[in-house]
C-alpha atoms as a PDB file:
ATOM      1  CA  UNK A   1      78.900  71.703  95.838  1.00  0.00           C
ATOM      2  CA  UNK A   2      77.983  71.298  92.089  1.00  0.00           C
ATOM      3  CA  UNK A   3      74.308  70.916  91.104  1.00  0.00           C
ATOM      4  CA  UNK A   4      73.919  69.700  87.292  1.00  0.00           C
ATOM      5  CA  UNK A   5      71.241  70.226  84.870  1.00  0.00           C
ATOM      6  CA  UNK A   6      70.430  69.529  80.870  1.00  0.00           C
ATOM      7  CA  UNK A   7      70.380  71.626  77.988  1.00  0.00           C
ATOM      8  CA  UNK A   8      70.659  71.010  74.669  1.00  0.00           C
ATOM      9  CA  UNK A   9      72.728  73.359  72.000  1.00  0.00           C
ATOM     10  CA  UNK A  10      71.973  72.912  68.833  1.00  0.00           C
ATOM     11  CA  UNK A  11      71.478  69.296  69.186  1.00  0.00           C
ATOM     12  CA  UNK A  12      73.948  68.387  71.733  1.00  0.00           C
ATOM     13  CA  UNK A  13      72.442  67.418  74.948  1.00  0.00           C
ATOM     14  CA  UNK A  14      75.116  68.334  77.762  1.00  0.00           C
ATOM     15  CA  UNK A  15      75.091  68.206  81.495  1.00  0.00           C
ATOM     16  CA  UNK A  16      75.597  71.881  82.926  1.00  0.00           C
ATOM     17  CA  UNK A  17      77.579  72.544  86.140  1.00  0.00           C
ATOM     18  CA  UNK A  18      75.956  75.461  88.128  1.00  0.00           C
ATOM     19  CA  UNK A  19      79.377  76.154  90.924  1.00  0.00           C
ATOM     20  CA  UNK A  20      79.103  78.310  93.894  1.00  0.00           C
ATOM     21  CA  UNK A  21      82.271  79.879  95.185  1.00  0.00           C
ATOM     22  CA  UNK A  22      83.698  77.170  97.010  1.00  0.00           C
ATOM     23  CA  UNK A  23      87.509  76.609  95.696  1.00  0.00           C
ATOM     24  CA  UNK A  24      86.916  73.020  96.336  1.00  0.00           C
ATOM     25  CA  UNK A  25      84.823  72.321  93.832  1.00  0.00           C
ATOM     26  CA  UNK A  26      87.603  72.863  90.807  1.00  0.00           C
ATOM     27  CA  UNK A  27      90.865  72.752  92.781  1.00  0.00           C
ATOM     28  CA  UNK A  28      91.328  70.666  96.060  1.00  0.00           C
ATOM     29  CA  UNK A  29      92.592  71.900  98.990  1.00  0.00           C
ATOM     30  CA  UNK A  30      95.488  69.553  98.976  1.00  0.00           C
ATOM     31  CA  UNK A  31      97.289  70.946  95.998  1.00  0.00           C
ATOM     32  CA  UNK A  32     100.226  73.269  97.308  1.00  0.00           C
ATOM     33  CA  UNK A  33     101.733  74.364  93.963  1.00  0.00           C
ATOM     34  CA  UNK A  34     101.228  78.217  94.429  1.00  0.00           C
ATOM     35  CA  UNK A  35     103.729  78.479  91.583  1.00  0.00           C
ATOM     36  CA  UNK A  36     101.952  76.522  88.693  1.00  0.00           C
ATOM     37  CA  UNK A  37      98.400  78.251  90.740  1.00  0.00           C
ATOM     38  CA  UNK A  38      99.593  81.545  89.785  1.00  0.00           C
ATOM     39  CA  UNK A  39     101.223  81.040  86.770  1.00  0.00           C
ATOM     40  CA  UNK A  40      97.731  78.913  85.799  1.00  0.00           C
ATOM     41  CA  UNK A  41      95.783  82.507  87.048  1.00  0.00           C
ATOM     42  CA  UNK A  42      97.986  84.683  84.924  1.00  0.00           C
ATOM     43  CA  UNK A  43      98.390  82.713  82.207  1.00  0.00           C
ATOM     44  CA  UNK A  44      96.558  84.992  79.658  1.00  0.00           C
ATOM     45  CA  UNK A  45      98.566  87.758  80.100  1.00  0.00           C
ATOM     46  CA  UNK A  46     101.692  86.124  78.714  1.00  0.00           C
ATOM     47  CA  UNK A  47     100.654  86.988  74.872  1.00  0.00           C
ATOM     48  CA  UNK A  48     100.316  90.733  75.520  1.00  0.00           C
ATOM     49  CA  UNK A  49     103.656  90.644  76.834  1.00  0.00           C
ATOM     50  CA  UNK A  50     104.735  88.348  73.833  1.00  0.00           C
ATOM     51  CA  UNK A  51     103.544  91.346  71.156  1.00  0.00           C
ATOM     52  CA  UNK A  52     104.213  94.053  72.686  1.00  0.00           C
ATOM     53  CA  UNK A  53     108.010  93.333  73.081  1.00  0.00           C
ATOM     54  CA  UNK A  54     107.720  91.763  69.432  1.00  0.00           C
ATOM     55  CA  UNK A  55     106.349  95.342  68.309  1.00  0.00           C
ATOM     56  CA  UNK A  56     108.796  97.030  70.443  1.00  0.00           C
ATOM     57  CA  UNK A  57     112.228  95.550  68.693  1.00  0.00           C
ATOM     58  CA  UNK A  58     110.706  95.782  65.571  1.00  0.00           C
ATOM     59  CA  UNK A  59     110.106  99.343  65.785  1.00  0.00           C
ATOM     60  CA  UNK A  60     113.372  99.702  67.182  1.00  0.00           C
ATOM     61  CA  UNK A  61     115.153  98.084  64.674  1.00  0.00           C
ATOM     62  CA  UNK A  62     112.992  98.937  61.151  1.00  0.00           C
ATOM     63  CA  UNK A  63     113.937  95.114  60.508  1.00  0.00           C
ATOM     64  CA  UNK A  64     111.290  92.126  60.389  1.00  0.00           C
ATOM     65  CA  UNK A  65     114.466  89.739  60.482  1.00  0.00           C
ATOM     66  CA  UNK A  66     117.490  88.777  61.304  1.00  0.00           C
ATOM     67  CA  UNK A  67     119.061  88.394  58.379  1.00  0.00           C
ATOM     68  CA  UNK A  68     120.823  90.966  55.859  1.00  0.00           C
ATOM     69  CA  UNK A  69     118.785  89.924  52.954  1.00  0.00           C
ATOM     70  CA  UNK A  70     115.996  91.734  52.660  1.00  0.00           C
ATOM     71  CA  UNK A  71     114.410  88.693  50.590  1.00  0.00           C
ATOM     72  CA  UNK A  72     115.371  86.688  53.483  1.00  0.00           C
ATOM     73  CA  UNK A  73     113.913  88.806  56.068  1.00  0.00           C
ATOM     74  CA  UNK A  74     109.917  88.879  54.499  1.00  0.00           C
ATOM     75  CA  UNK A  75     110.485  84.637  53.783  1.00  0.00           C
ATOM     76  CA  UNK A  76     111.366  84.731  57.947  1.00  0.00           C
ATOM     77  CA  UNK A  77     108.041  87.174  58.546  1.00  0.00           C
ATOM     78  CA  UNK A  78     105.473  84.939  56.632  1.00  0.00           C
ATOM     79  CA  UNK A  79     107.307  81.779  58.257  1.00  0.00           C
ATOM     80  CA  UNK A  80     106.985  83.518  61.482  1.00  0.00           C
ATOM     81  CA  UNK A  81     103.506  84.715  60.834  1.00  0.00           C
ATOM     82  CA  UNK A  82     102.471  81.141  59.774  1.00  0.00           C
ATOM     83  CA  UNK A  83     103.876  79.086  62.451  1.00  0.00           C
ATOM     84  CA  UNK A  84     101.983  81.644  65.022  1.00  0.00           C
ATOM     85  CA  UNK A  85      98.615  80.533  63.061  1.00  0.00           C
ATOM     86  CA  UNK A  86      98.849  76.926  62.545  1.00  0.00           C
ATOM     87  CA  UNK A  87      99.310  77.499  66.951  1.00  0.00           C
ATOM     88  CA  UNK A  88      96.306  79.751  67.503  1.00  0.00           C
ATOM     89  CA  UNK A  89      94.178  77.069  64.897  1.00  0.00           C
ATOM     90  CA  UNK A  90      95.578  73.883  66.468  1.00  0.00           C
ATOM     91  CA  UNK A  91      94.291  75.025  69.627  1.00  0.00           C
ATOM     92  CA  UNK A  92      90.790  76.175  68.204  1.00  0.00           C
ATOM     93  CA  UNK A  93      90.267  72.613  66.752  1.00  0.00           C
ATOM     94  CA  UNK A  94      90.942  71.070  69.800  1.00  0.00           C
ATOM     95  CA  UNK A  95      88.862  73.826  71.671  1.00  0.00           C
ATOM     96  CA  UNK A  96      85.924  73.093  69.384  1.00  0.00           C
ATOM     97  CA  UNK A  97      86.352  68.908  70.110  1.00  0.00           C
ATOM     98  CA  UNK A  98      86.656  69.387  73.748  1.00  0.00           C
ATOM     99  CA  UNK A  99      83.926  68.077  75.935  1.00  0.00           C
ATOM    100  CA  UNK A 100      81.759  70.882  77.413  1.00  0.00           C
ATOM    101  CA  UNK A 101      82.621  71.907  81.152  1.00  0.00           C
ATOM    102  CA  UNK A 102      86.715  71.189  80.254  1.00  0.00           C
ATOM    103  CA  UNK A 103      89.382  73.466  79.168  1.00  0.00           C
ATOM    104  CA  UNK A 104      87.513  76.597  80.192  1.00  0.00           C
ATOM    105  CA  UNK A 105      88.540  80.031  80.411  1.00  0.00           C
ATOM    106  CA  UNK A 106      88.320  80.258  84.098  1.00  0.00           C
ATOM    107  CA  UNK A 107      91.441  81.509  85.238  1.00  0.00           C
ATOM    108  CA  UNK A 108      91.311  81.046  89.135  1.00  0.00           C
ATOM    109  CA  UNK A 109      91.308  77.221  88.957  1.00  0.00           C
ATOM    110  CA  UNK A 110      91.302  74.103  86.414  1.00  0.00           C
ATOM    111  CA  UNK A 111      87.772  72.858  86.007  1.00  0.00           C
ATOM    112  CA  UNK A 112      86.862  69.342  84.550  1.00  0.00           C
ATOM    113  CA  UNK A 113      83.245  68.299  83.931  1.00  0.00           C
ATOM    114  CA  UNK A 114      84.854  65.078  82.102  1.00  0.00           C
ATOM    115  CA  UNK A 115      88.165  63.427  81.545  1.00  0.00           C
ATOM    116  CA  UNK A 116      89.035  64.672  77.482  1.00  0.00           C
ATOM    117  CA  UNK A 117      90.639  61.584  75.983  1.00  0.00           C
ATOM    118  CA  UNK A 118      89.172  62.012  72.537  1.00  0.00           C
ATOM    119  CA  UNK A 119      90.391  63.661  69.202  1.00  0.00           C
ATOM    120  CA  UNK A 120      93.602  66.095  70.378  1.00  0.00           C
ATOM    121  CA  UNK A 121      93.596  64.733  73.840  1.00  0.00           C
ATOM    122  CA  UNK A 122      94.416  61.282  72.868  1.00  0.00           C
ATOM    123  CA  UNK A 123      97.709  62.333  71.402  1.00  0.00           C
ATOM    124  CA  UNK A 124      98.534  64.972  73.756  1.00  0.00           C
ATOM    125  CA  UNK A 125      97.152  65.387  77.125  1.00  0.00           C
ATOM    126  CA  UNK A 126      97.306  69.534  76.735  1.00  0.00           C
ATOM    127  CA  UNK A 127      96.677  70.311  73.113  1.00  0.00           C
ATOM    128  CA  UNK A 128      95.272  73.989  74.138  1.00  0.00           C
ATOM    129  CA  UNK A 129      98.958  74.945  75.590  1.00  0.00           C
ATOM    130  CA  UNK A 130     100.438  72.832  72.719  1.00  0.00           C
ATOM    131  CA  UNK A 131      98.867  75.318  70.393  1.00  0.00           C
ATOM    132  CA  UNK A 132      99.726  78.299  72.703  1.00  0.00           C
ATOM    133  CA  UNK A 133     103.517  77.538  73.035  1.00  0.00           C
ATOM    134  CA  UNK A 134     103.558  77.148  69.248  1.00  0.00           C
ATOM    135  CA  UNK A 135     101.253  80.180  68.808  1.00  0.00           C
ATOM    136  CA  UNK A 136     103.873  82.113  71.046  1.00  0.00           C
ATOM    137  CA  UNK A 137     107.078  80.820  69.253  1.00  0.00           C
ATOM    138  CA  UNK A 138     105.666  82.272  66.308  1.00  0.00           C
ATOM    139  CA  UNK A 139     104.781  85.723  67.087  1.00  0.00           C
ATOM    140  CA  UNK A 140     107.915  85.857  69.205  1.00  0.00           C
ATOM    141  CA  UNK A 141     109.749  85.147  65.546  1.00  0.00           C
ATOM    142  CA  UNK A 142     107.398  88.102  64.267  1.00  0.00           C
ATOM    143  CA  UNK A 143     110.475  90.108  66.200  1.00  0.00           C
ATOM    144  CA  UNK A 144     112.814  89.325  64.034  1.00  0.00           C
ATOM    145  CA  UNK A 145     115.475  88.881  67.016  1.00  0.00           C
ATOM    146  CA  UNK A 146     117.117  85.413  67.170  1.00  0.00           C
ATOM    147  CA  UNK A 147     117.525  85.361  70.895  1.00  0.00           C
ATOM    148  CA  UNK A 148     114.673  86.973  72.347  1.00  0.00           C
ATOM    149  CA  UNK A 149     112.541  84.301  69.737  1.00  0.00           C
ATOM    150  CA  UNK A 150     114.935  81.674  71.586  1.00  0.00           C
ATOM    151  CA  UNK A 151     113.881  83.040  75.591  1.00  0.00           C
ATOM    152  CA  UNK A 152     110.420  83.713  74.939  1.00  0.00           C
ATOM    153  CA  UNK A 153     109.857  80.332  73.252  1.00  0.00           C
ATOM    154  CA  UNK A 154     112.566  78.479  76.233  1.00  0.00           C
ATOM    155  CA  UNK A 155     109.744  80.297  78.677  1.00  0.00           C
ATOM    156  CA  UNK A 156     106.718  79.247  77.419  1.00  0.00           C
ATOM    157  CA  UNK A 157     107.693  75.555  77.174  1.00  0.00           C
ATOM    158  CA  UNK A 158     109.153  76.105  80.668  1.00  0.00           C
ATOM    159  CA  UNK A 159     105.504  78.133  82.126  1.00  0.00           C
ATOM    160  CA  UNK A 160     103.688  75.428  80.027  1.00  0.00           C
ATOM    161  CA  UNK A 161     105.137  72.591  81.462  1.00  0.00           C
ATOM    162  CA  UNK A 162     104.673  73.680  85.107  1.00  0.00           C
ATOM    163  CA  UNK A 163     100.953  74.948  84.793  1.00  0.00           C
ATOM    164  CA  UNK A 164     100.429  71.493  83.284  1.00  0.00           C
ATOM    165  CA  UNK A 165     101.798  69.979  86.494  1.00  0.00           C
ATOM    166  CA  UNK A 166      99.416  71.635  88.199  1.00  0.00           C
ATOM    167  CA  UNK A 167      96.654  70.920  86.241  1.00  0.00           C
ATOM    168  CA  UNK A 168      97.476  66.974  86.213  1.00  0.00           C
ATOM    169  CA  UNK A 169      96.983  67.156  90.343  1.00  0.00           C
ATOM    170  CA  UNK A 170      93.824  67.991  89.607  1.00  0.00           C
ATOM    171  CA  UNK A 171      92.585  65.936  87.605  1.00  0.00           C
ATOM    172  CA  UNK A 172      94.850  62.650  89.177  1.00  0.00           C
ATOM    173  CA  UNK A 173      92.474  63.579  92.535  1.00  0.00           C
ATOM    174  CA  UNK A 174      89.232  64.255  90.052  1.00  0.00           C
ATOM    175  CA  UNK A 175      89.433  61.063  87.943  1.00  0.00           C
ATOM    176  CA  UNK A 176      92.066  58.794  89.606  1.00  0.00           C
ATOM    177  CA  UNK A 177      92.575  55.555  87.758  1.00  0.00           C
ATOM    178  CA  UNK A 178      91.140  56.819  84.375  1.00  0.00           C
ATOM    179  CA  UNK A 179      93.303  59.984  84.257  1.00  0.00           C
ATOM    180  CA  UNK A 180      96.513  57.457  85.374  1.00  0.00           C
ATOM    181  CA  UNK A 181      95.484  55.328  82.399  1.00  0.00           C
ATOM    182  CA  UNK A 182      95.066  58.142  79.824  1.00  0.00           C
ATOM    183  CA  UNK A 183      98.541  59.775  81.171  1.00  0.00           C
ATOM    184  CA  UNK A 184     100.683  56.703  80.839  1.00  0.00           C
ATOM    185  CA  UNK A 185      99.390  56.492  77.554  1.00  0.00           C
ATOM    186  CA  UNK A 186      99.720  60.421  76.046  1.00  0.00           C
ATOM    187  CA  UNK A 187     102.567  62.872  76.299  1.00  0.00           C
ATOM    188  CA  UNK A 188     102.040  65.805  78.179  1.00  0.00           C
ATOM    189  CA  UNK A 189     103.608  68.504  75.774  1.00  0.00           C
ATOM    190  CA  UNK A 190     104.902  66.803  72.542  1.00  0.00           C
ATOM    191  CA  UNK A 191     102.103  64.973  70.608  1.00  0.00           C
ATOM    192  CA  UNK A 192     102.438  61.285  69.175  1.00  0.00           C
ATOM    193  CA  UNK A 193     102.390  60.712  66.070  1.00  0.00           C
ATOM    194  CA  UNK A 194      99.890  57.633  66.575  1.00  0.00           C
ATOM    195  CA  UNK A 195      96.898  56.705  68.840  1.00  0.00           C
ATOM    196  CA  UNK A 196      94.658  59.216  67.570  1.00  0.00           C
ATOM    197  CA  UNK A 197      90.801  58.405  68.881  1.00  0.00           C
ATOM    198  CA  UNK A 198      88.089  59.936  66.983  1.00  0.00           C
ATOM    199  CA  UNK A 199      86.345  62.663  69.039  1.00  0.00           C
ATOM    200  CA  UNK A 200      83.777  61.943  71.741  1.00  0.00           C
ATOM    201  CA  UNK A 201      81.508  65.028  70.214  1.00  0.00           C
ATOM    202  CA  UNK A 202      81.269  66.907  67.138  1.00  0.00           C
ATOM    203  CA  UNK A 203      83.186  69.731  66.355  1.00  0.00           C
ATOM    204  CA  UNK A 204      81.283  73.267  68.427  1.00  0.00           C
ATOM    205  CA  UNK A 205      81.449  75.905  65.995  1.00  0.00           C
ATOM    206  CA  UNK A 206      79.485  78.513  68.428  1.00  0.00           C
ATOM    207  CA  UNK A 207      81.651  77.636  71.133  1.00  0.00           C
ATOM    208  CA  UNK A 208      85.073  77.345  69.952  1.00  0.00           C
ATOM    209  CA  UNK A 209      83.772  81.345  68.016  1.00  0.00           C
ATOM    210  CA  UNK A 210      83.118  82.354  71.389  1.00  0.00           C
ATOM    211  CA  UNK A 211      86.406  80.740  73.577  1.00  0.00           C
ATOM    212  CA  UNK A 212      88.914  81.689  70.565  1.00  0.00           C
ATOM    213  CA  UNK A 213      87.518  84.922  69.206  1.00  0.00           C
ATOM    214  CA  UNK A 214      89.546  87.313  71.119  1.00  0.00           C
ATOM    215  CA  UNK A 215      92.772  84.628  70.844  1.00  0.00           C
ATOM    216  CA  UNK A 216      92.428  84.555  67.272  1.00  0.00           C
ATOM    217  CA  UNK A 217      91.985  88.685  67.242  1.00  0.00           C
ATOM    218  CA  UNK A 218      95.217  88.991  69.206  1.00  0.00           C
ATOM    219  CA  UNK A 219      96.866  86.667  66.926  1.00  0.00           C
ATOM    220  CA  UNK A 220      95.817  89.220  63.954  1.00  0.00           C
ATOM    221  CA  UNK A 221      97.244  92.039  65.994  1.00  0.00           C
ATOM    222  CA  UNK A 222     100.367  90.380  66.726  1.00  0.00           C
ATOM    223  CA  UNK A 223     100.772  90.043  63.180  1.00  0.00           C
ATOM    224  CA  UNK A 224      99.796  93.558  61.958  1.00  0.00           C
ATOM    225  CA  UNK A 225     101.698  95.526  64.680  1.00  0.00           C
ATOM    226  CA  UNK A 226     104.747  94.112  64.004  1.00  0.00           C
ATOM    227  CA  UNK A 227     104.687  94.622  60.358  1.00  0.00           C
ATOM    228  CA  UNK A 228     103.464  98.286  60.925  1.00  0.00           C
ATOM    229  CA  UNK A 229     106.120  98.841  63.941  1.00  0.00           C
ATOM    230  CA  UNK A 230     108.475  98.533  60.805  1.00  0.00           C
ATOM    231  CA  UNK A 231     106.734 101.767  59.548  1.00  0.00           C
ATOM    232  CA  UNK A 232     107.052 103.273  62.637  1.00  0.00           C
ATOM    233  CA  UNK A 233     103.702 103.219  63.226  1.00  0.00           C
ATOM    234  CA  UNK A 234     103.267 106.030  60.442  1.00  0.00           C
ATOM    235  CA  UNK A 235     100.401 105.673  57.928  1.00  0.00           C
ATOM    236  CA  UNK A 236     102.095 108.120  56.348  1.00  0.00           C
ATOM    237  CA  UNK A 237     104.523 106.041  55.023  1.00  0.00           C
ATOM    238  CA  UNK A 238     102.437 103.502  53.656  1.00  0.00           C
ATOM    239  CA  UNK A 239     101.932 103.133  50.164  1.00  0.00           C
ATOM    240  CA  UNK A 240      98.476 102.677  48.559  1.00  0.00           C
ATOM    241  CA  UNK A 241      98.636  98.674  48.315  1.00  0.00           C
ATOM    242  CA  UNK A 242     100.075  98.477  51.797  1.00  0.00           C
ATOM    243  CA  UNK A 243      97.341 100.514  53.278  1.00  0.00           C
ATOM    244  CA  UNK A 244      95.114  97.419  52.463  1.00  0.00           C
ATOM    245  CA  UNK A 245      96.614  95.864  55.672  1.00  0.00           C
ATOM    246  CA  UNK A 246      95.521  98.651  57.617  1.00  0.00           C
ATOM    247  CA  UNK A 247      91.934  97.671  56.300  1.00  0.00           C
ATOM    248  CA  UNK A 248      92.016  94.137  56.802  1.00  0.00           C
ATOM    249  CA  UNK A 249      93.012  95.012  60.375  1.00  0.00           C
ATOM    250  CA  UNK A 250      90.040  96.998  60.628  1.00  0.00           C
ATOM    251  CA  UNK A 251      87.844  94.610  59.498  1.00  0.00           C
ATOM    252  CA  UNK A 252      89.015  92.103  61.743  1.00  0.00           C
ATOM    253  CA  UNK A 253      88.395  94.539  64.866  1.00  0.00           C
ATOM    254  CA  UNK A 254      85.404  95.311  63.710  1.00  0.00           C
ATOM    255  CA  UNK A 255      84.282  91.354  63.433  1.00  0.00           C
ATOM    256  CA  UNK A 256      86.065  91.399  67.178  1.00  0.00           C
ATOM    257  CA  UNK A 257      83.616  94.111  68.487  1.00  0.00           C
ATOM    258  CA  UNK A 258      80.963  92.784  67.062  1.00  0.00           C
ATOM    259  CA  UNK A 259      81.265  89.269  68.110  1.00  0.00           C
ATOM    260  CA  UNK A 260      81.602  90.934  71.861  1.00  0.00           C
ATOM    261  CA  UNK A 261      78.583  92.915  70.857  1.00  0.00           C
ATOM    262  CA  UNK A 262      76.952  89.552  70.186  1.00  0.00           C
ATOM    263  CA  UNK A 263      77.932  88.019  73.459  1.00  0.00           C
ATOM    264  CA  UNK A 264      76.106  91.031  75.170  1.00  0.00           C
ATOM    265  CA  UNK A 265      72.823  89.949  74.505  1.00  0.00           C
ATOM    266  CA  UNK A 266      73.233  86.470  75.907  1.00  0.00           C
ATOM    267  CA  UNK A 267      74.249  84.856  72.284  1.00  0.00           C
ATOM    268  CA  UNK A 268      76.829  82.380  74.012  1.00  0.00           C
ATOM    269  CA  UNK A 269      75.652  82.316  77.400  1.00  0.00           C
ATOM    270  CA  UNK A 270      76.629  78.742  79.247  1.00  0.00           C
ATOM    271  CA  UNK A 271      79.219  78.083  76.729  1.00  0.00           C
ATOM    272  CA  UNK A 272      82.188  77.588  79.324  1.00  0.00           C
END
């Protein structure tokens, strides 16, 4: 069973949920969907596989697009690379609204401290995967190959929409008439363009740092290895003002590591 206790961070006072390992406290027993329960488990693991095909036909090709203009081709990189950002930061502002306890990154089972109805969640019931398949489309584009960008964004949608299936059992047995409520009211996948609530709690910078640090640093090296697969991965032939990438990207890994460093010492301990 859950036992709950108070603690306040940085002003917000929130009720903590200390589980042991019985399944049954996140995920009941009656929910049979071993599909969405193990695409839900692996569910991280789909953006490696994302980037490093991305990387792969890149470096196979030499060509960041998939048109003959070179013009053409950087326009389709920086569209590519921008559409795979506004994902990864539409999912850390609704990460940073979310209530605490809820939309975790516990990957054996959904967890819900609180129904989310606020902010994001009142125009889409899964803003986090909204954000991923979005984030996914774009650094599937990064490829520059029209028709694996059209299967790996037809998959995602596809993945997405089951793993939210699975999560809505869930919560439907968690919160019963206030999740049917909420549901009948917001889309699952494709946001509304009215009905927005303002959000329960203020925005968690600390938290939404330490839930979106490593998504945002894959997002950066989705984006640099699939411009530098285009060099075949040579420094060598890099010219002085395009080795100023390979710096950025350094810096960023080096902000990675040390926000992991950080997390070491107990910096963002509790923040599920």
């Amino acid at each position: 069973m859950a036992a709950t206790r108070s603690r306040s961070f940085g002003g917000r006072t929130v009720a903590l949920l200390k589980f042991n390992f019985n399944r049954n406290d996140v995920m009941p027993q009656t929910n049979k969907d071993a599909l969405g329960q193990g695409l839900f488990f692996i569910r991280g693991l789909y953006i490696y596989a994302i980037i490093i095909c991305s990387a792969a036909i890149v470096y196979a090709t030499r060509d960041i697009g998939p048109f003959s203009s070179p013009s053409l081709d950087i326009l389709w990189f920086w569209l590519s690379a921008a559409i795979a950002t506004a994902g990864a930061l539409f999912r850390a502002m609704a990460s940073g609204f979310a209530a605490y306890g809820t939309s975790g990154r516990v990957k054996r089972a959904p967890e819900a401290a609180e129904l989310n109805t606020t902010g994001f969640y009142s125009i889409v019931r899964n803003p986090l995967y909204v954000g991923r398949i979005v984030n996914y489309a774009g650094l599937a584009m990064l490829s520059g190959d029209l028709a694996f960008s059209a299967i790996a964004i037809l998959l995602s949608v596809l993945i997405y929409i089951r793993i939210s299936a699975y999560e809505a059992a869930f919560l439907r047995s968690k919160f019963g008439e206030q999740y049917e409520k909420w549901a009948a009211a917001t889309p699952a996948l494709l946001p509304r363009l009215g009905g927005w609530v303002k959000p329960k709690y203020d925005f968690w910078w600390k938290r939404m740092i330490w839930r979106e640090q490593h998504k945002l640093f894959l997002l950066a090296t989705g984006i640099f290895l699939a411009w530098f697969a285009r060099f075949s991965f040579d420094i060598a032939q890099l010219s002085s003002a395009q080795m100023i990438w390979l710096y950025v990207y350094a810096a960023i890994l080096v902000l990675r590591l040390s926000i992991s460093a950080l997390g070491a010492t107990g910096y963002f301990k509790d923040l599920r």
